[in-house]
PDB file of N, CA and C in Angstrom:
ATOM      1  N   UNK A   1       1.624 -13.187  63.326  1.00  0.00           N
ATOM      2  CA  UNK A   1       2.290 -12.095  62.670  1.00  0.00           C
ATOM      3  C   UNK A   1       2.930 -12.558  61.354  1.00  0.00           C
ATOM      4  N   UNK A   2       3.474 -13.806  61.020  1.00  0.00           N
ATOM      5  CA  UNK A   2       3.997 -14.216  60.263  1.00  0.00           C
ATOM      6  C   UNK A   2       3.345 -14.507  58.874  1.00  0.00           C
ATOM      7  N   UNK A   3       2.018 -15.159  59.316  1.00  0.00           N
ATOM      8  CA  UNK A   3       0.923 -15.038  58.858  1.00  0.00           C
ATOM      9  C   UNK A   3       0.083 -14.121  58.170  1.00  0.00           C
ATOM     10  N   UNK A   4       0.369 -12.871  58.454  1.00  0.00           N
ATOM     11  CA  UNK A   4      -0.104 -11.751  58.231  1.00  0.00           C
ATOM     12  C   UNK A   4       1.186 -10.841  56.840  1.00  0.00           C
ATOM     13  N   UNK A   5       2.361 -11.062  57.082  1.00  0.00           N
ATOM     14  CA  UNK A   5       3.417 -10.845  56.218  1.00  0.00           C
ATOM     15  C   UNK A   5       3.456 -11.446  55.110  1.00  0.00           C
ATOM     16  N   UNK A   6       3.373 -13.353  55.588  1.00  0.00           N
ATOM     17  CA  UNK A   6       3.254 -13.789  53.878  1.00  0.00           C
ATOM     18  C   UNK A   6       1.708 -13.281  53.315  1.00  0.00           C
ATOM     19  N   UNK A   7       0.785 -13.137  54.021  1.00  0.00           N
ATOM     20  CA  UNK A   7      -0.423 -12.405  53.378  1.00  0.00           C
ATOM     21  C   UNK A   7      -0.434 -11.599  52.578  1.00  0.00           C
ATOM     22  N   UNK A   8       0.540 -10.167  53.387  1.00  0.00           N
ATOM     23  CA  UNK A   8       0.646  -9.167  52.628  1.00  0.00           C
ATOM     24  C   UNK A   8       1.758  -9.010  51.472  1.00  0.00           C
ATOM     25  N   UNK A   9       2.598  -9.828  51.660  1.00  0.00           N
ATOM     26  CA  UNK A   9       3.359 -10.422  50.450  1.00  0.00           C
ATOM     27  C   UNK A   9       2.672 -10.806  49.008  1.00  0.00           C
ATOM     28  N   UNK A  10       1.820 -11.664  49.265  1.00  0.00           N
ATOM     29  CA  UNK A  10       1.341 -12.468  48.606  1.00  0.00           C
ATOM     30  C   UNK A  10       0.418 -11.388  47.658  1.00  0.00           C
ATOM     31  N   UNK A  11      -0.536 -10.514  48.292  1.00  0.00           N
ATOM     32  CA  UNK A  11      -1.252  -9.639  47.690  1.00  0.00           C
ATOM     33  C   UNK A  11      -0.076  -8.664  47.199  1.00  0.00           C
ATOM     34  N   UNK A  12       0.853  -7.979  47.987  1.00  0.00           N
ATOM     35  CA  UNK A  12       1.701  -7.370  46.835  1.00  0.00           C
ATOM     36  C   UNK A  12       2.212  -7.962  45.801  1.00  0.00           C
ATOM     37  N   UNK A  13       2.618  -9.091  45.462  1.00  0.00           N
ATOM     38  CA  UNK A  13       2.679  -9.871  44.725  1.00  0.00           C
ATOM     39  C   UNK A  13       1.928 -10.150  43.287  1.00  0.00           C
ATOM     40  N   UNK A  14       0.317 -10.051  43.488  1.00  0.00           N
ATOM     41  CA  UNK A  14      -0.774 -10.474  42.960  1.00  0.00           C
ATOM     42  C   UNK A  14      -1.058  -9.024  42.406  1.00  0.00           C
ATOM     43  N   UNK A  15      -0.918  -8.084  43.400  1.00  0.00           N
ATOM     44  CA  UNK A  15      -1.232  -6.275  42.875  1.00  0.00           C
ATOM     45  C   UNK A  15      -0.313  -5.690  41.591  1.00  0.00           C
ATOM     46  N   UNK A  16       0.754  -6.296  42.092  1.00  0.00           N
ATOM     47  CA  UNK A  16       2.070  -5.884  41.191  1.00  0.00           C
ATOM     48  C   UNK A  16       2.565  -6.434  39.680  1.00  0.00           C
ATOM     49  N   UNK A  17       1.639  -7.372  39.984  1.00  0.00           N
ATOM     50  CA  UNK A  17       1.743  -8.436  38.801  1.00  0.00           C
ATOM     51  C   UNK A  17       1.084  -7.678  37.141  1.00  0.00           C
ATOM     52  N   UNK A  18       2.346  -7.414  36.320  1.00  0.00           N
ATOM     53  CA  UNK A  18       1.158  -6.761  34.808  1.00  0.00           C
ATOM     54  C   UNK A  18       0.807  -8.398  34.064  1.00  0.00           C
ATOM     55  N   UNK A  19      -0.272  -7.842  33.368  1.00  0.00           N
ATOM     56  CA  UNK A  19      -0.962  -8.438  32.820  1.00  0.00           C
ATOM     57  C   UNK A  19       0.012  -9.366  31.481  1.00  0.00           C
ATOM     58  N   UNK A  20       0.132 -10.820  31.175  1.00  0.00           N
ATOM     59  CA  UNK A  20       0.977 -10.456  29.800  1.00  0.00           C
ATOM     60  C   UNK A  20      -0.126 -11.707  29.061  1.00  0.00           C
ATOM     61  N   UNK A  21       0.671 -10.553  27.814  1.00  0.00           N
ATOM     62  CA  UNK A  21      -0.018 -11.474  26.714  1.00  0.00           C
ATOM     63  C   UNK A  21       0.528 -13.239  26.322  1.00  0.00           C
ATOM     64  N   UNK A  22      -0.574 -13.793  26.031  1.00  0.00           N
ATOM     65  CA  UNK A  22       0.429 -14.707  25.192  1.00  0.00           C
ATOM     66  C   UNK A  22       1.392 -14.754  24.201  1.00  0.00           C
ATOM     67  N   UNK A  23       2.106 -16.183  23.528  1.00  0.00           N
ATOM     68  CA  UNK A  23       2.391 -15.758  22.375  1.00  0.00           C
ATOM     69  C   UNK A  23       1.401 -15.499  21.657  1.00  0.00           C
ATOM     70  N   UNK A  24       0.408 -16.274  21.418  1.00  0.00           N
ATOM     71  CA  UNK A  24      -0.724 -16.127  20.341  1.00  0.00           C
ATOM     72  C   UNK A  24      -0.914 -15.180  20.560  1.00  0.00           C
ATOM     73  N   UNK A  25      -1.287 -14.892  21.489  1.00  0.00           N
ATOM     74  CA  UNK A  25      -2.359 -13.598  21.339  1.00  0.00           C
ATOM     75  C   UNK A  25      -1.218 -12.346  20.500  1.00  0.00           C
ATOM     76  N   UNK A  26      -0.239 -12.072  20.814  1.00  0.00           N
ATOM     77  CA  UNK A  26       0.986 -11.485  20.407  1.00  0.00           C
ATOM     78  C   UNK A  26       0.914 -11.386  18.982  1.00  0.00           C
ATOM     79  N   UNK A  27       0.874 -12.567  18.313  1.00  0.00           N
ATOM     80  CA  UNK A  27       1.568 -13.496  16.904  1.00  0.00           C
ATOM     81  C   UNK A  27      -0.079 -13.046  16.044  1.00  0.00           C
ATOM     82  N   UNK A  28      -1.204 -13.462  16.676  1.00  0.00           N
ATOM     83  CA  UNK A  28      -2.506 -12.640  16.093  1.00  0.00           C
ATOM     84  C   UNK A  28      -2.768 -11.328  15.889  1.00  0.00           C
ATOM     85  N   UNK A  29      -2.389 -10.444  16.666  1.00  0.00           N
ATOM     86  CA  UNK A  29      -2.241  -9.135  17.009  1.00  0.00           C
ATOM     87  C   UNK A  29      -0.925  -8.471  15.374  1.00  0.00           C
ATOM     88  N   UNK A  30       0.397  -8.841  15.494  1.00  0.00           N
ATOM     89  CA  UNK A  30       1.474  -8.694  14.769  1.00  0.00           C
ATOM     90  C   UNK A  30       0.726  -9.174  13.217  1.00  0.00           C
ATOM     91  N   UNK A  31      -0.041  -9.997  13.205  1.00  0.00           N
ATOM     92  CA  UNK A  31      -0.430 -10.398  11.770  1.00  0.00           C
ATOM     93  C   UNK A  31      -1.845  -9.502  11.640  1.00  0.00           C
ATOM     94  N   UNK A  32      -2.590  -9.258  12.578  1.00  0.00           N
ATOM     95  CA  UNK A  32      -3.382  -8.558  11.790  1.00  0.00           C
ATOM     96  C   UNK A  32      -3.151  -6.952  11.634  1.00  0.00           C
ATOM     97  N   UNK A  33      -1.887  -6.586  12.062  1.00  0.00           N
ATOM     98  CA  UNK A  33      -1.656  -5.456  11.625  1.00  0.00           C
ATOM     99  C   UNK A  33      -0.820  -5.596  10.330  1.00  0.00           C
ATOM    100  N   UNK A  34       0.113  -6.671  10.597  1.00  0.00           N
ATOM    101  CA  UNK A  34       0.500  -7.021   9.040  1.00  0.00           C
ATOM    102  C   UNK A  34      -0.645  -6.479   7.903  1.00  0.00           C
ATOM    103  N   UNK A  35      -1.782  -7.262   7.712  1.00  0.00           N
ATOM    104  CA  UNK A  35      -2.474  -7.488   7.062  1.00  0.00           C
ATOM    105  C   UNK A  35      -3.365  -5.918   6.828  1.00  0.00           C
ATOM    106  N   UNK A  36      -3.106  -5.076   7.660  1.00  0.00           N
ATOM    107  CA  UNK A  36      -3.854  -3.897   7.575  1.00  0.00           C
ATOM    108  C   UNK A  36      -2.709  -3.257   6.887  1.00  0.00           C
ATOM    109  N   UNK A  37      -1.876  -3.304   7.539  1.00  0.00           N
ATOM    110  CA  UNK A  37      -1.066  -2.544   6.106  1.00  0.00           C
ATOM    111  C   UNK A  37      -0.353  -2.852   5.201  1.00  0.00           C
ATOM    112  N   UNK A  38      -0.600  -4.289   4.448  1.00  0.00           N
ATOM    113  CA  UNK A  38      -0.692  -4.633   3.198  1.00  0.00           C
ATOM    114  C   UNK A  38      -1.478  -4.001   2.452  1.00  0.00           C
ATOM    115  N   UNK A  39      -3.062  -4.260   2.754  1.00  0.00           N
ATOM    116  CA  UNK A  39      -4.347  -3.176   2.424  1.00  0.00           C
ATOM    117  C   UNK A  39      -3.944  -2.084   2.197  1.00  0.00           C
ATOM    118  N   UNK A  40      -2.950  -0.993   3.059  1.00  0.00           N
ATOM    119  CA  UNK A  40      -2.868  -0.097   2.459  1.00  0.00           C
ATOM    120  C   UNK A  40      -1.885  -0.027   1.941  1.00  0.00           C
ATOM    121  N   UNK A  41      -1.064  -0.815   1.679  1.00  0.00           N
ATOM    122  CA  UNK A  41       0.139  -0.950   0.528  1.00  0.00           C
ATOM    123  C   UNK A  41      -0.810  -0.676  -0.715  1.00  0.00           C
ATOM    124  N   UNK A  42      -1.698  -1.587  -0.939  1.00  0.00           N
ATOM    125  CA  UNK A  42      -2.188  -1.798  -2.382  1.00  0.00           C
ATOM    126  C   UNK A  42      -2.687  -0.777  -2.121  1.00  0.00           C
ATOM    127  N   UNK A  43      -3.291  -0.363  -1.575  1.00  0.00           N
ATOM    128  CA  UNK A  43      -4.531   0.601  -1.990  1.00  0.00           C
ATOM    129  C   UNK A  43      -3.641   1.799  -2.563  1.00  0.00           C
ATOM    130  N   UNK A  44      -2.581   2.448  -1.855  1.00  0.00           N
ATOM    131  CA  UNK A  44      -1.550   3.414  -2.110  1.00  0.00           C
ATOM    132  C   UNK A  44      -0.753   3.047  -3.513  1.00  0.00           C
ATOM    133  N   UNK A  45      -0.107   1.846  -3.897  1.00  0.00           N
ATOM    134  CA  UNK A  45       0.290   1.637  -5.124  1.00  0.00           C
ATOM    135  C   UNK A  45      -1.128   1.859  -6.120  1.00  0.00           C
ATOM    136  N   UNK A  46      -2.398   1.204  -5.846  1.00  0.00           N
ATOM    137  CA  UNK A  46      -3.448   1.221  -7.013  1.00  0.00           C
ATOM    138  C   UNK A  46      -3.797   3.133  -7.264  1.00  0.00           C
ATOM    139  N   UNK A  47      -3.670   3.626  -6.344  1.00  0.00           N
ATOM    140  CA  UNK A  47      -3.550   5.015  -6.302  1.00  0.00           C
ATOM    141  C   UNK A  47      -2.539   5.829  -7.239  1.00  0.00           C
ATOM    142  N   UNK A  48      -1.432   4.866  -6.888  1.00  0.00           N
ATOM    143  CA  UNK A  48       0.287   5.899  -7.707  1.00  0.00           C
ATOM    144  C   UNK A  48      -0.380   4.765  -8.877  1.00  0.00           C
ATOM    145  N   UNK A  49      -1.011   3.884  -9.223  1.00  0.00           N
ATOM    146  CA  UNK A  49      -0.960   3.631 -10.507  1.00  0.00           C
ATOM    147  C   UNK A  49      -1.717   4.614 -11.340  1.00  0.00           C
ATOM    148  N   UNK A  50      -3.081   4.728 -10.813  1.00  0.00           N
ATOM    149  CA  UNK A  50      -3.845   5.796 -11.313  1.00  0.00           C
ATOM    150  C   UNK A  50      -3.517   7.293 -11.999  1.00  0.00           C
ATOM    151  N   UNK A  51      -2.304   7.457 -10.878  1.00  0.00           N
ATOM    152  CA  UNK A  51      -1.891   9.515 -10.801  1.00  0.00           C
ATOM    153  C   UNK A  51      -1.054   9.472 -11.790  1.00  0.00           C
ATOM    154  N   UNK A  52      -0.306   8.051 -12.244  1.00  0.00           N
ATOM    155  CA  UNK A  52       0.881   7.548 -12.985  1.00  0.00           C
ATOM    156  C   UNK A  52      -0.139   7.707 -14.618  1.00  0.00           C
ATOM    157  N   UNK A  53      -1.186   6.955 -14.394  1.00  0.00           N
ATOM    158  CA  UNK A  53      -1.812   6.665 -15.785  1.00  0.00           C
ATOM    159  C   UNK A  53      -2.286   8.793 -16.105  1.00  0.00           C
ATOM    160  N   UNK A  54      -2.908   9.000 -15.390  1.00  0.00           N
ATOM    161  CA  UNK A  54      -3.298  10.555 -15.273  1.00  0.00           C
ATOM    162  C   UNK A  54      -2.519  11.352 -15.873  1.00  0.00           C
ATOM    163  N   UNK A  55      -1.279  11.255 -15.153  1.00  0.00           N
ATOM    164  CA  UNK A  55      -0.435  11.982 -15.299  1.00  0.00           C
ATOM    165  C   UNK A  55       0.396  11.613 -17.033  1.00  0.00           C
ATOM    166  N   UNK A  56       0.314  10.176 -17.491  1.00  0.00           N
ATOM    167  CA  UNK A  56       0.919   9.603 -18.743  1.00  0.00           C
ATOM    168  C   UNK A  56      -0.058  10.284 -19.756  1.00  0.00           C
ATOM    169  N   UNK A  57      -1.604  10.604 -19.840  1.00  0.00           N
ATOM    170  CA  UNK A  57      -2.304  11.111 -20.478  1.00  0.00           C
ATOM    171  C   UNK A  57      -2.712  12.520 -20.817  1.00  0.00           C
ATOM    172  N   UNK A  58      -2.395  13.091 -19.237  1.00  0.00           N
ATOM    173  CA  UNK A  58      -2.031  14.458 -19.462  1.00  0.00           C
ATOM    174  C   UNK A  58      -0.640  15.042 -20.197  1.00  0.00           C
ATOM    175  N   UNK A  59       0.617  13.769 -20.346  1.00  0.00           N
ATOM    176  CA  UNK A  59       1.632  14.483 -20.853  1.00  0.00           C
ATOM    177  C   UNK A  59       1.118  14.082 -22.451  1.00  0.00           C
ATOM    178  N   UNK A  60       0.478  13.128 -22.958  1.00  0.00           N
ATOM    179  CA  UNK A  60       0.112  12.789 -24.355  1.00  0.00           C
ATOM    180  C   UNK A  60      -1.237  14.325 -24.516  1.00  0.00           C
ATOM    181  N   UNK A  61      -1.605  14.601 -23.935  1.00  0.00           N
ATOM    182  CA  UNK A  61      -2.519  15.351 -24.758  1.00  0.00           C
ATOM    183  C   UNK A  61      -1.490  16.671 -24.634  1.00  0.00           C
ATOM    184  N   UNK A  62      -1.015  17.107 -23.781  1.00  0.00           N
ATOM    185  CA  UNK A  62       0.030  18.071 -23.817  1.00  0.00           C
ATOM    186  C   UNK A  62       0.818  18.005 -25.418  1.00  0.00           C
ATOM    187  N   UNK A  63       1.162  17.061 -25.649  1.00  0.00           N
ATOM    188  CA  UNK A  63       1.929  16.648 -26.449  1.00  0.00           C
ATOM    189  C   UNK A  63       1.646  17.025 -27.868  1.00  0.00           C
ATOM    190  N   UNK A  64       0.376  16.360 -28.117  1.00  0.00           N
ATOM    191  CA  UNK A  64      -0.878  16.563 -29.240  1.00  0.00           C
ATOM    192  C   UNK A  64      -1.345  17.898 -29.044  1.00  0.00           C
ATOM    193  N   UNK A  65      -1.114  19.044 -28.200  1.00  0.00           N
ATOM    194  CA  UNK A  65      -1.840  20.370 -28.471  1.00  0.00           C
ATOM    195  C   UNK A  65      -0.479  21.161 -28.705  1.00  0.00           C
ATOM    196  N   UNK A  66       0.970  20.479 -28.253  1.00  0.00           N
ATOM    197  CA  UNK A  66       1.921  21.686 -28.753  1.00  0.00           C
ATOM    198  C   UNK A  66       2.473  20.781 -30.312  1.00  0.00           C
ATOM    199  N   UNK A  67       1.934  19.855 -30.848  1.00  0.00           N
ATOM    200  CA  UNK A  67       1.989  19.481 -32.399  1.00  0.00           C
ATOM    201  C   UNK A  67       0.911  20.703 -33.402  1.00  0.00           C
ATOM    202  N   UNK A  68      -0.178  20.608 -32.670  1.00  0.00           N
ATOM    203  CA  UNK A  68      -1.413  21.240 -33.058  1.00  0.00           C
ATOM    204  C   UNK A  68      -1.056  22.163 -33.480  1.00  0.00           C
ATOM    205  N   UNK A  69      -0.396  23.200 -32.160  1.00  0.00           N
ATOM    206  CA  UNK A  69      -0.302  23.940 -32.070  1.00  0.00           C
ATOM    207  C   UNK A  69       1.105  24.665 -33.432  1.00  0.00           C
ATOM    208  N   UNK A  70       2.125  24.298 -33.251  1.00  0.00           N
ATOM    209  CA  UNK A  70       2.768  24.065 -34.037  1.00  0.00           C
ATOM    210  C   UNK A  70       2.616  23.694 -35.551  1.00  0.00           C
ATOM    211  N   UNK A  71       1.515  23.271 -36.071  1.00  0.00           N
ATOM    212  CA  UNK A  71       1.020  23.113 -36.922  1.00  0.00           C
ATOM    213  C   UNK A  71       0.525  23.967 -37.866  1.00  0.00           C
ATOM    214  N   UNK A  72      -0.322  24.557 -36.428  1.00  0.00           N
ATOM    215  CA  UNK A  72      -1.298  26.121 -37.228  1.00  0.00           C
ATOM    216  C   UNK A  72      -0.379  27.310 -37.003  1.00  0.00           C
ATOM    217  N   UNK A  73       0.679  27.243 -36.271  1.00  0.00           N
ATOM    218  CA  UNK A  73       1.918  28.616 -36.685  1.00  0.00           C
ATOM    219  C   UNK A  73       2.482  28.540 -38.058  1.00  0.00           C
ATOM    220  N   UNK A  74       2.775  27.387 -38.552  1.00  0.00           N
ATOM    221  CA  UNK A  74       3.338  26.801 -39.587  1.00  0.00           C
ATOM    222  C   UNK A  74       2.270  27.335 -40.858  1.00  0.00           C
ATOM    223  N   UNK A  75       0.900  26.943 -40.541  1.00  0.00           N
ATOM    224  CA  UNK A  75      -0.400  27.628 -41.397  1.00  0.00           C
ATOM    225  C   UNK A  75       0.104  28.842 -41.680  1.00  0.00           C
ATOM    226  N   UNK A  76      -0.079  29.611 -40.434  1.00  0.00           N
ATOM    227  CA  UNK A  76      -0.450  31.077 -40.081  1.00  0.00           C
ATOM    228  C   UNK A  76       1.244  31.950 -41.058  1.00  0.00           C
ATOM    229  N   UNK A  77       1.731  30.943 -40.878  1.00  0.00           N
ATOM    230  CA  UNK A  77       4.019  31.412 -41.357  1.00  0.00           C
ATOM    231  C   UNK A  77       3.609  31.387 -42.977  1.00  0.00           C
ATOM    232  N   UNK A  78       3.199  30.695 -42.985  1.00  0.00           N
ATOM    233  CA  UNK A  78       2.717  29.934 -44.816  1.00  0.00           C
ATOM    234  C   UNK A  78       1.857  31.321 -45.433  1.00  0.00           C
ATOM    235  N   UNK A  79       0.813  31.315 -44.379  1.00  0.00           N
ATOM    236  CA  UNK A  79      -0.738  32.295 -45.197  1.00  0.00           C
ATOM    237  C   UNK A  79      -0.228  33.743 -45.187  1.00  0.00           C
ATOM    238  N   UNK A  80       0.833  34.156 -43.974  1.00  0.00           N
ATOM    239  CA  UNK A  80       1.967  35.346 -43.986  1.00  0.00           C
ATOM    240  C   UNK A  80       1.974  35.717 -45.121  1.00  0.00           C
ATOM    241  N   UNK A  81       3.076  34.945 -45.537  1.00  0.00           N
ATOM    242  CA  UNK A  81       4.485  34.921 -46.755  1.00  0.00           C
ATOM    243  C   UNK A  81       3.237  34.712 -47.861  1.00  0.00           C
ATOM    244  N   UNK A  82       2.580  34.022 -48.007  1.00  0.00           N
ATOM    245  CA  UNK A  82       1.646  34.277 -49.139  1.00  0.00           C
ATOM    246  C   UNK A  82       1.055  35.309 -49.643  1.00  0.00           C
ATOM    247  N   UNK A  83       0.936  36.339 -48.427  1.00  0.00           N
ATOM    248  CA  UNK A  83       0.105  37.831 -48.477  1.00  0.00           C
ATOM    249  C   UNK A  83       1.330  38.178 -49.123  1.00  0.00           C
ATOM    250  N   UNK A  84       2.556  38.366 -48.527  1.00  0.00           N
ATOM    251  CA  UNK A  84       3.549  39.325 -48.867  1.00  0.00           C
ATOM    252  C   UNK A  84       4.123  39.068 -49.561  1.00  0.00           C
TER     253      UNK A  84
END
């Protein structure tokens, strides 16, 4: 009977038991997620650099069409007053 208790001990024991990781395995795992989202660090900054440059060129041509623009009112104010 006694025999039979540490048995069933032993298998509850062995049943109950979770699985664990190593450190390594742990310390490999933690770095290659590191490393995945470094990747998308850059990739997300090379992105805001892009929308940054986009966006710096869209305010320069903005810029250059209300000069333009401003320019030919100045025409149009001029060729006015010339009629009249």
């Amino acid at each position: 009977m006694n025999r039979f208790i540490i048995l069933m001990c032993l298998l509850n024991h062995l049943v109950a038991c979770e699985p664990q990781c190593s450190k390594f395995d742990y310390e490999e795992k933690t770095l290659a997620k590191m490393i995945r989202t470094e990747i998308l660090v850059e990739q997300v900054m090379s992105d805001i650099k892009q929308l940054k440059q986009q966006t710096n060129d869209a305010v320069t041509s903005v810029e250059r069409m209300k000069t333009e623009l401003r320019e030919s009112i100045q025409s149009m104010h001029a060729q006015c007053v010339a009629i009249l």
